[in-house]
C-alpha atoms as a PDB file:
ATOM      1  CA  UNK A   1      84.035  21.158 194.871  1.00  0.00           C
ATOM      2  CA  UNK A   2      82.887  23.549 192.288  1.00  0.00           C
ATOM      3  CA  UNK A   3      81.668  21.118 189.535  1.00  0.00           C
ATOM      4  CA  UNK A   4      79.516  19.486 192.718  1.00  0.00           C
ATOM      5  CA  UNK A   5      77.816  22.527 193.159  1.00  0.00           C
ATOM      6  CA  UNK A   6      76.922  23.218 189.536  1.00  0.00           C
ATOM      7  CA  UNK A   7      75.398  19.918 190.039  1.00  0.00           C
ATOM      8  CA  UNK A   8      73.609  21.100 192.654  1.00  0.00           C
ATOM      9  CA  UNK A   9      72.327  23.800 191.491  1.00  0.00           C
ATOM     10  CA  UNK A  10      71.510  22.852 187.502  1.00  0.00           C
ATOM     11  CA  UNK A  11      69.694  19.691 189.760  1.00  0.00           C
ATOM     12  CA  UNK A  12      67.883  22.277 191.776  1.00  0.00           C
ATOM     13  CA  UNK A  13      66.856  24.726 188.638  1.00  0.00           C
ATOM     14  CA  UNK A  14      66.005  21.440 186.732  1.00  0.00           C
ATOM     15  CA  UNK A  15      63.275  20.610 189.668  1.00  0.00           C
ATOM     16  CA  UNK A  16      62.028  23.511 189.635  1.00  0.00           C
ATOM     17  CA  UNK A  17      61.500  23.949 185.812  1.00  0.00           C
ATOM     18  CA  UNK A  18      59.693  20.663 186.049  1.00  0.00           C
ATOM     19  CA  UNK A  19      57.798  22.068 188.887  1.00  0.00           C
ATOM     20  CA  UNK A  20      56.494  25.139 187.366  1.00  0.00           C
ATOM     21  CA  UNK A  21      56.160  23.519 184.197  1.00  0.00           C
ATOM     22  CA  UNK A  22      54.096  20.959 185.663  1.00  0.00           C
ATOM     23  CA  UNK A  23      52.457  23.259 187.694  1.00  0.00           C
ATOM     24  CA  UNK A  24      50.817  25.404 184.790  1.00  0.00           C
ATOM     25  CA  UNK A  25      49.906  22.337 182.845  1.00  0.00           C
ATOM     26  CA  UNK A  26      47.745  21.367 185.742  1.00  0.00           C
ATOM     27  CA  UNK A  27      46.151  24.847 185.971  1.00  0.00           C
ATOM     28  CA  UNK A  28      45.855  24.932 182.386  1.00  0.00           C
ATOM     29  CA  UNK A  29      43.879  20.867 182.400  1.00  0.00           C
ATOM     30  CA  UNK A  30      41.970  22.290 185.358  1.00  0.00           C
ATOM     31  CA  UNK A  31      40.760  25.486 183.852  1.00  0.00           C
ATOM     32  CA  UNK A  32      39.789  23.735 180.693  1.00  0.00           C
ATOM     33  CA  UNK A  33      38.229  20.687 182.446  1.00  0.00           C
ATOM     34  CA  UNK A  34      35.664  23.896 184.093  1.00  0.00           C
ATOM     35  CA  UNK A  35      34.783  25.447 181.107  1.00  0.00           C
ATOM     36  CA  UNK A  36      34.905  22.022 178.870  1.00  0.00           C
ATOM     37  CA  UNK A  37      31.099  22.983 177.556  1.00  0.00           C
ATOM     38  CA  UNK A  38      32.115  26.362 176.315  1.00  0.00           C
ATOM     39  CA  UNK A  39      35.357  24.675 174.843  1.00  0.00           C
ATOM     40  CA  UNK A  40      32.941  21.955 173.173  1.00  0.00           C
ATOM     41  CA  UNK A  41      30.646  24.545 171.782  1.00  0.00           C
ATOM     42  CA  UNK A  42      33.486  26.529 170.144  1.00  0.00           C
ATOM     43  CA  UNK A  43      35.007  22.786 169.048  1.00  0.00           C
ATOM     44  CA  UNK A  44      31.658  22.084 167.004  1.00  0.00           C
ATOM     45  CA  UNK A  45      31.609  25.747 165.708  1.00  0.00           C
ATOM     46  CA  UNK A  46      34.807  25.117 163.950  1.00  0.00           C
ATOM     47  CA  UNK A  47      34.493  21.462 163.197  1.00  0.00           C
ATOM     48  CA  UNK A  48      36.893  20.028 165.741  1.00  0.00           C
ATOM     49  CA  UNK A  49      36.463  16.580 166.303  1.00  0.00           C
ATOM     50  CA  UNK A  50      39.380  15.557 167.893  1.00  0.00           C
ATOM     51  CA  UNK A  51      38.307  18.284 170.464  1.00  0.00           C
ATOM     52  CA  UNK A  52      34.868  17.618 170.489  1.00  0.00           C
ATOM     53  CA  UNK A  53      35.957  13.536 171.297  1.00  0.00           C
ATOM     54  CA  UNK A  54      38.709  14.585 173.912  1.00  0.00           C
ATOM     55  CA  UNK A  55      35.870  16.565 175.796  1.00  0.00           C
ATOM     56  CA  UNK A  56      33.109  14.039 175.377  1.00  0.00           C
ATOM     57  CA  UNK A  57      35.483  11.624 177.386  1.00  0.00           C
ATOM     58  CA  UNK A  58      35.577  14.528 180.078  1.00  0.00           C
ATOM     59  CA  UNK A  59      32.055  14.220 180.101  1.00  0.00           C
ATOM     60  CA  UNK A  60      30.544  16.949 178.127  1.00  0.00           C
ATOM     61  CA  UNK A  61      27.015  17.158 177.273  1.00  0.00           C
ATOM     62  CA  UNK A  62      26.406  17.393 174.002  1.00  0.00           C
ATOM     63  CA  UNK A  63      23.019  18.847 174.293  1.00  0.00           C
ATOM     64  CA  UNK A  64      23.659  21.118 176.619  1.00  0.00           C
ATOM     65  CA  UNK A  65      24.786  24.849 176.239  1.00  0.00           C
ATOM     66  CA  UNK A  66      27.677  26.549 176.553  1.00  0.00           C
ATOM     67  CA  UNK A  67      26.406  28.396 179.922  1.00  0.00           C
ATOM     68  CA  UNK A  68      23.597  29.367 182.438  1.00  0.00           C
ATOM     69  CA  UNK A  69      22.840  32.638 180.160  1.00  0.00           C
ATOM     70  CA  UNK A  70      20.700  33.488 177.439  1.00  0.00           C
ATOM     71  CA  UNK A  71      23.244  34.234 175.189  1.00  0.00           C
ATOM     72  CA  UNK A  72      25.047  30.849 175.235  1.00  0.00           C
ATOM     73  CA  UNK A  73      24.104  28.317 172.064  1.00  0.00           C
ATOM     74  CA  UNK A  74      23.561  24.843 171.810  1.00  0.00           C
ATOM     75  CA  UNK A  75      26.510  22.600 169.807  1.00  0.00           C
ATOM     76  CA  UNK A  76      24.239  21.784 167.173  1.00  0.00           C
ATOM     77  CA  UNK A  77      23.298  24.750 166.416  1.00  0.00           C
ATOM     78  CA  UNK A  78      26.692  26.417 166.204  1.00  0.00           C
ATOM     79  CA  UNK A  79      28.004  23.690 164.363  1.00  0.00           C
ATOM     80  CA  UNK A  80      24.728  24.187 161.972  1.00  0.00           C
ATOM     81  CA  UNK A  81      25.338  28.042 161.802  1.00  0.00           C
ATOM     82  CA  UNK A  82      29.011  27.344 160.593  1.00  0.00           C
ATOM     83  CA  UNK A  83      28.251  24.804 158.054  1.00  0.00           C
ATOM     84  CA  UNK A  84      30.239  22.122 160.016  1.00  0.00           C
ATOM     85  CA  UNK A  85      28.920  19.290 158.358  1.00  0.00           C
ATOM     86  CA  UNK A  86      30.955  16.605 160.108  1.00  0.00           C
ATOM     87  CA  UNK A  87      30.451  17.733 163.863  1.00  0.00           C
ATOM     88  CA  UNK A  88      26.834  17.956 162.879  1.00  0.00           C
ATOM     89  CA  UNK A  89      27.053  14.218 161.791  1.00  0.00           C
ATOM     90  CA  UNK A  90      28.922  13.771 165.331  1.00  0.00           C
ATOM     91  CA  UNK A  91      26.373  15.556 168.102  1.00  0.00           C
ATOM     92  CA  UNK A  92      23.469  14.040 165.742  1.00  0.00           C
ATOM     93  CA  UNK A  93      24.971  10.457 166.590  1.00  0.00           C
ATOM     94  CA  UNK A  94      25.305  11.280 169.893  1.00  0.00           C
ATOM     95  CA  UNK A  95      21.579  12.637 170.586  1.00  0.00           C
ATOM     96  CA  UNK A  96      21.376  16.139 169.551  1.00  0.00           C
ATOM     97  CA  UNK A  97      17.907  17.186 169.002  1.00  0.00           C
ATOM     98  CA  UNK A  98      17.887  18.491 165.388  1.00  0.00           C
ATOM     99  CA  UNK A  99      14.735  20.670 166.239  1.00  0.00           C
ATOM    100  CA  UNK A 100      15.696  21.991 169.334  1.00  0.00           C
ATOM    101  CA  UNK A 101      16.439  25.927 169.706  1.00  0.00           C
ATOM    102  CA  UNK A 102      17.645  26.205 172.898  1.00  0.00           C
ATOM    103  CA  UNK A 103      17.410  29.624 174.570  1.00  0.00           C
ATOM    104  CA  UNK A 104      17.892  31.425 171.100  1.00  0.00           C
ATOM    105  CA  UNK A 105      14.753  29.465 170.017  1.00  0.00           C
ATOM    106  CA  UNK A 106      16.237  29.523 166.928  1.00  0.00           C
ATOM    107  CA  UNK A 107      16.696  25.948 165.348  1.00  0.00           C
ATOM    108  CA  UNK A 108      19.836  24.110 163.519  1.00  0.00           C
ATOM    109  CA  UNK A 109      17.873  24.104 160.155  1.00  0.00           C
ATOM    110  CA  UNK A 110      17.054  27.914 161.021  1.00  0.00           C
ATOM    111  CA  UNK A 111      20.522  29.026 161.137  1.00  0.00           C
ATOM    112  CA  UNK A 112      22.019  27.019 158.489  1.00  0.00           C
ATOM    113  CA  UNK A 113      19.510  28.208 156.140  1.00  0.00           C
ATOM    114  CA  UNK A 114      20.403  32.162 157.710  1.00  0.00           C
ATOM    115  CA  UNK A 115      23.563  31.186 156.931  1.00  0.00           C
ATOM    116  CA  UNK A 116      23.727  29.689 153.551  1.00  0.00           C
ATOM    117  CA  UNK A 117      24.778  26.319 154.442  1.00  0.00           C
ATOM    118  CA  UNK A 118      23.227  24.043 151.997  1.00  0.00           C
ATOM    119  CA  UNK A 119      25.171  20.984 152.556  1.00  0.00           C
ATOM    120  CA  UNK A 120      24.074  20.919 156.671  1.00  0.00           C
ATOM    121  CA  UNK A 121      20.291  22.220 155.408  1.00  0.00           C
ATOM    122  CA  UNK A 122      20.159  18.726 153.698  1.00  0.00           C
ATOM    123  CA  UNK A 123      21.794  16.804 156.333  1.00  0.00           C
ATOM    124  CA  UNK A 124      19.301  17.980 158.618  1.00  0.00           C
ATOM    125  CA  UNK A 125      16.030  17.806 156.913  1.00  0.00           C
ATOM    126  CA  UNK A 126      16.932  14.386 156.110  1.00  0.00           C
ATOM    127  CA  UNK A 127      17.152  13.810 159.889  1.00  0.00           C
ATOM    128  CA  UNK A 128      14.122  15.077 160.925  1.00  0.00           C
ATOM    129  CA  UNK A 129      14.131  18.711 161.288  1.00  0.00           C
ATOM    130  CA  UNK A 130      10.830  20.067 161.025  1.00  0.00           C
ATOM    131  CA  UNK A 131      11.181  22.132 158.267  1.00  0.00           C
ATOM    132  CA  UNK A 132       8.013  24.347 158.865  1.00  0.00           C
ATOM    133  CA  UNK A 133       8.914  24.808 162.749  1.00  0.00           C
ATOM    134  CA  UNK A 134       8.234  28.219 164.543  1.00  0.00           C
ATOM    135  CA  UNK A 135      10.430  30.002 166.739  1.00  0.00           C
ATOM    136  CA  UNK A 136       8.256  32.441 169.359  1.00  0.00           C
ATOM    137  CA  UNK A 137       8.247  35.016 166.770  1.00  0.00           C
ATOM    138  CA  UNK A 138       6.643  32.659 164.490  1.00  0.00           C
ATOM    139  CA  UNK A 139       9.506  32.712 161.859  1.00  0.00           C
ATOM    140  CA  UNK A 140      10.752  29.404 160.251  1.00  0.00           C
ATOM    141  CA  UNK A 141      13.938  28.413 158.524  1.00  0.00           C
ATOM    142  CA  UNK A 142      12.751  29.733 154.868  1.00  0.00           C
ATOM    143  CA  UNK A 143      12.528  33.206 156.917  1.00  0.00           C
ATOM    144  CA  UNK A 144      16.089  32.790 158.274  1.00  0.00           C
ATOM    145  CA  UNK A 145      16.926  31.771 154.539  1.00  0.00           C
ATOM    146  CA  UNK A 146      15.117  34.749 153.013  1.00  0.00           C
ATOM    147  CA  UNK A 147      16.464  37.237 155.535  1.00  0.00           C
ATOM    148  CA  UNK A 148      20.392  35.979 155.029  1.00  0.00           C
ATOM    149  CA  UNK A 149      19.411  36.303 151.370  1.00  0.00           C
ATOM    150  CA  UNK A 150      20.953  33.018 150.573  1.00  0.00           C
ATOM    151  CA  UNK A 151      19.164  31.648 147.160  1.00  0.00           C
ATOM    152  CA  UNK A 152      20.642  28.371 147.266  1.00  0.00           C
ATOM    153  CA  UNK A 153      18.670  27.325 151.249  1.00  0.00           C
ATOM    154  CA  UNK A 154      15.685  29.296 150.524  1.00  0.00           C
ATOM    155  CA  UNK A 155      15.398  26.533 146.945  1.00  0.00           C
ATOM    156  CA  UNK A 156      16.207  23.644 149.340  1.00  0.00           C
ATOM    157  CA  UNK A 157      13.308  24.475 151.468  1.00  0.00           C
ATOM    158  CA  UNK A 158      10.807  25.695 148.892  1.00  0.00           C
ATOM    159  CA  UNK A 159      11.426  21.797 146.663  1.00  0.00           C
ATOM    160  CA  UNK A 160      11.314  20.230 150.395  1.00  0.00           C
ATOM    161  CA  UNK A 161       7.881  21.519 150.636  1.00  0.00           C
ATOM    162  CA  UNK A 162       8.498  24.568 153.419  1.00  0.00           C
ATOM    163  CA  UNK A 163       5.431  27.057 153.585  1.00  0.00           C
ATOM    164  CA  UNK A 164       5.563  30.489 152.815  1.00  0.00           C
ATOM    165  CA  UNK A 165       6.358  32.857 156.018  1.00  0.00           C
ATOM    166  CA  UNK A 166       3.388  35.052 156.837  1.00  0.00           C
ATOM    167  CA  UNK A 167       5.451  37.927 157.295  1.00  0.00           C
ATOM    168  CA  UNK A 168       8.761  38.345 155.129  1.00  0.00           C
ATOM    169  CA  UNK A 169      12.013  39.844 156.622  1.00  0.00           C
ATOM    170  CA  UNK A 170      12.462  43.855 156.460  1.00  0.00           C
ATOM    171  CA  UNK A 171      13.520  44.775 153.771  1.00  0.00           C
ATOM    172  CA  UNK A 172      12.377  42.000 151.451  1.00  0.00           C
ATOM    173  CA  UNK A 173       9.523  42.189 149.083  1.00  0.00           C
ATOM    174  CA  UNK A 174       9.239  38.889 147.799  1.00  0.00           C
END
């Protein structure tokens, strides 16, 4: 009689472990399946592909941003910013405009020339990026090079043929 209800019960506890385990992994798929773009965008920031293919199967768009707001960046262009070289081969392939700023109005080449990415400046000026694009304050990617004083992007540009900002970043005197 005894050993029947320890059955009972450890059957009981055992459903209901399954239960609430079951019951946070769906919360946990659902609340990831909501805010897939903002989990993309911080996948191709730190060069997760496996992510990045999981949540293009969910139906992310890879040229979209993260959010409604301002503030929220394209893929490309975080990927760009963070010298992720492989994700930026990955949204490329997939569509991702290599001269588009998005709300920041600040390009892919722009911020991997800010921030010293050589490897991703290449990749990108030998798919198109205009190297002598604006953004609405009328800076271009050797500005964003100069003014993240990286020597190594602001060479890239200059032997790719990039112009000469008309204004230089505070600071500089070059």
């Amino acid at each position: 009689m005894r050993i029947v209800r320890l059955r009972k019960i450890s059957i009981y506890l055992g459903t209901f472990a399954i239960t609430l385990l079951a019951s946070v992994a769906l919360t946990f798929a659902r609340s990831i399946y909501a805010n897939r773009q903002g989990v993309f965008i911080s996948a191709a920031s730190s060069g997760n592909l496996t992510v990045m293919r999981g949540l293009e199967i969910l139906g992310v768009d890879v040229k979209a941003p993260a959010c409604k707001y301002r503030n929220c960046t394209l893929p490309l262009v975080a990927a760009a910013w963070n010298g992720q070289r492989d994700a930026v081969i990955f949204l490329m392939a997939r569509g991702a405009d290599v001269n588009d700023g998005g709300r920041f109005d600040e390009t892919p080449l722009m911020m991997a020339s800010y921030s010293g990415k050589p490897e991703v400046v290449k990749l990108l000026l030998a798919n198109g990026a205009d190297i002598n694009l604006t953004n609405s304050g009328g800076e271009t990617a050797l500005y964003f090079a100069k003014l993240g004083k990286q020597p190594s992007a602001i060479r890239l540009l200059r032997e790719a043929g990039a112009k000469e900002p008309s204004t230089q970043p505070c600071g500089l005197s070059e």
